[in-house]
C-alpha atoms as a PDB file:
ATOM      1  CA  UNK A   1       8.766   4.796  11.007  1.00  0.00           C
ATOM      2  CA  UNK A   2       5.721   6.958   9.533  1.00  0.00           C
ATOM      3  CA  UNK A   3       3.914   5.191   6.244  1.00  0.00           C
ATOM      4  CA  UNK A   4       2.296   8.390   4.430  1.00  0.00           C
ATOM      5  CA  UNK A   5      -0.507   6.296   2.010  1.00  0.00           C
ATOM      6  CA  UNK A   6      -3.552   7.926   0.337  1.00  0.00           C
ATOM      7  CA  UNK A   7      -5.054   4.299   1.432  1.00  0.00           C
ATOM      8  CA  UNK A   8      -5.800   4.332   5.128  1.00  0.00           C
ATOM      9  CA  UNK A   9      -5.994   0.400   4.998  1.00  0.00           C
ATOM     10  CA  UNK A  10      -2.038   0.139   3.758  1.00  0.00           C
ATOM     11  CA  UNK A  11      -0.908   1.181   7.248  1.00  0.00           C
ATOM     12  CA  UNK A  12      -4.533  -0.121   9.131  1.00  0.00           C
ATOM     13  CA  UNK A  13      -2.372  -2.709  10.838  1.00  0.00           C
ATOM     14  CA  UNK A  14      -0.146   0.216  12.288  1.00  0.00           C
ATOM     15  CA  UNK A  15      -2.370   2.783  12.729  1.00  0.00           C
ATOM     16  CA  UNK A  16      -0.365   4.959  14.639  1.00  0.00           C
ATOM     17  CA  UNK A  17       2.648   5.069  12.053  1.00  0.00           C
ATOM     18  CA  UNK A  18      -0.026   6.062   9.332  1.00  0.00           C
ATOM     19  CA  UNK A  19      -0.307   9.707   7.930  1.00  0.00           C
ATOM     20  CA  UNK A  20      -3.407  10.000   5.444  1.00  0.00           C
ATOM     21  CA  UNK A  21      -2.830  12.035   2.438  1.00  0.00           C
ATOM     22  CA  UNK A  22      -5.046  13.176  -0.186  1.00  0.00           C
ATOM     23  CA  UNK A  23      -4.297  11.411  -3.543  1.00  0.00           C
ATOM     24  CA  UNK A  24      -2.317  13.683  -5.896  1.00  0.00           C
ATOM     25  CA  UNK A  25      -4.744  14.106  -9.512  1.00  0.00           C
ATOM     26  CA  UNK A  26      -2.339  16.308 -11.566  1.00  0.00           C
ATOM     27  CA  UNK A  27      -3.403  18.994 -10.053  1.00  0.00           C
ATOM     28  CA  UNK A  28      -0.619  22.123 -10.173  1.00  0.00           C
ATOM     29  CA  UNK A  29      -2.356  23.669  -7.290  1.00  0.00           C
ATOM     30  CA  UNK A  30      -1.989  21.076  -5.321  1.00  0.00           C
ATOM     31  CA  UNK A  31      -0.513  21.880  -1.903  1.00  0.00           C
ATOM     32  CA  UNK A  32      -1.140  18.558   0.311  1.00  0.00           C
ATOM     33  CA  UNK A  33       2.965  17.877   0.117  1.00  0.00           C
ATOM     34  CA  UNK A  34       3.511  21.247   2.009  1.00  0.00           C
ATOM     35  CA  UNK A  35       1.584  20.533   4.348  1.00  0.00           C
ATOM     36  CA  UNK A  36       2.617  16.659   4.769  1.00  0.00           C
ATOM     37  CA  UNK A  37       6.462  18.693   4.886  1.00  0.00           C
ATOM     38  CA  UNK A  38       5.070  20.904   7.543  1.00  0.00           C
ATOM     39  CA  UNK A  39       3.881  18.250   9.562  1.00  0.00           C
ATOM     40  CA  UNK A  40       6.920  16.086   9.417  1.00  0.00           C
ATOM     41  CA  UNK A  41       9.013  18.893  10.949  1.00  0.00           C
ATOM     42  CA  UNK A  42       6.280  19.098  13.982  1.00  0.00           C
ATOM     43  CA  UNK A  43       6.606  15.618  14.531  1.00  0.00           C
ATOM     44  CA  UNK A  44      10.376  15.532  14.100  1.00  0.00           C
ATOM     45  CA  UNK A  45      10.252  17.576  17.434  1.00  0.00           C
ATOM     46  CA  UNK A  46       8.295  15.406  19.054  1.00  0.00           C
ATOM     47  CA  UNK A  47       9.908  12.501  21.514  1.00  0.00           C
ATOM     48  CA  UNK A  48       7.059   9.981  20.800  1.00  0.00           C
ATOM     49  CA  UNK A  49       6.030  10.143  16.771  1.00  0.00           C
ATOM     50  CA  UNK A  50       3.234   7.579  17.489  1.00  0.00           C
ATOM     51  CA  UNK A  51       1.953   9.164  20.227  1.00  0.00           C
ATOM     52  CA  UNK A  52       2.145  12.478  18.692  1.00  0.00           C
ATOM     53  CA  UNK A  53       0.853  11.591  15.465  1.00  0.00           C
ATOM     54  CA  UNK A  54      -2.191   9.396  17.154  1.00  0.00           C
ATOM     55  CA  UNK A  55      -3.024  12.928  18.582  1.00  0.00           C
ATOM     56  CA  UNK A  56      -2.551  14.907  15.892  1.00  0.00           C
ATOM     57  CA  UNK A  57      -4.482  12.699  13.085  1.00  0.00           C
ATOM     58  CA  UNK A  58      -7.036  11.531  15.603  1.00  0.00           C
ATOM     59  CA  UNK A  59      -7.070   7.996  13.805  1.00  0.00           C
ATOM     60  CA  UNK A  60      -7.451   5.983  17.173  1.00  0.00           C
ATOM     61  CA  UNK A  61     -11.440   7.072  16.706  1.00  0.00           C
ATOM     62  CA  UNK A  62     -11.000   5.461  13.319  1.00  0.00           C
ATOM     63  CA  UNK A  63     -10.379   2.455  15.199  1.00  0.00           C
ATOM     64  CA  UNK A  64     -12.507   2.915  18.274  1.00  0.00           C
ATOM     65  CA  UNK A  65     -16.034   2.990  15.922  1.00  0.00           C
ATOM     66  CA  UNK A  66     -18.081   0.223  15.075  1.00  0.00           C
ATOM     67  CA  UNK A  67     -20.396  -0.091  12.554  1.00  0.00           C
ATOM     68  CA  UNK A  68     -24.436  -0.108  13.278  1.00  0.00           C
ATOM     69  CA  UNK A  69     -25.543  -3.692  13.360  1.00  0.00           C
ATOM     70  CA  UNK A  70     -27.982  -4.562  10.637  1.00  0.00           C
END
């Protein structure tokens, strides 16, 4: 299962299933769906999805950084 959110903290719990995407403003010209189609067929061909789209979003260093401490 892949959860495509413009809100990285809807799939935070299950990072690896999560696909960012840019938030869609009305804007005609707006091509982020092509690419979110383009990279659903790369993953399709992929025999680990997680894995694969760990690697390809980089969002484990999302998860690996902590914050300065005050």
């Amino acid at each position: 299962m892949i959860i495509v959110d413009n809100y990285i903290h809807s799939f935070g719990f299950n990072i690896e299933n999560g696909i960012p995407i840019l938030e869609f403003r009305g804007d005609k010209n707006d091509t982020e769906l092509l690419y979110l189609a383009d990279y659903l067929i790369k993953l399709s061909f992929e025999k680990n999805i997680k894995d694969a789209n760990i690697k390809y979003t980089k969002l484990d260093i999302l998860t690996n950084l902590s914050l300065p401490k005050i």
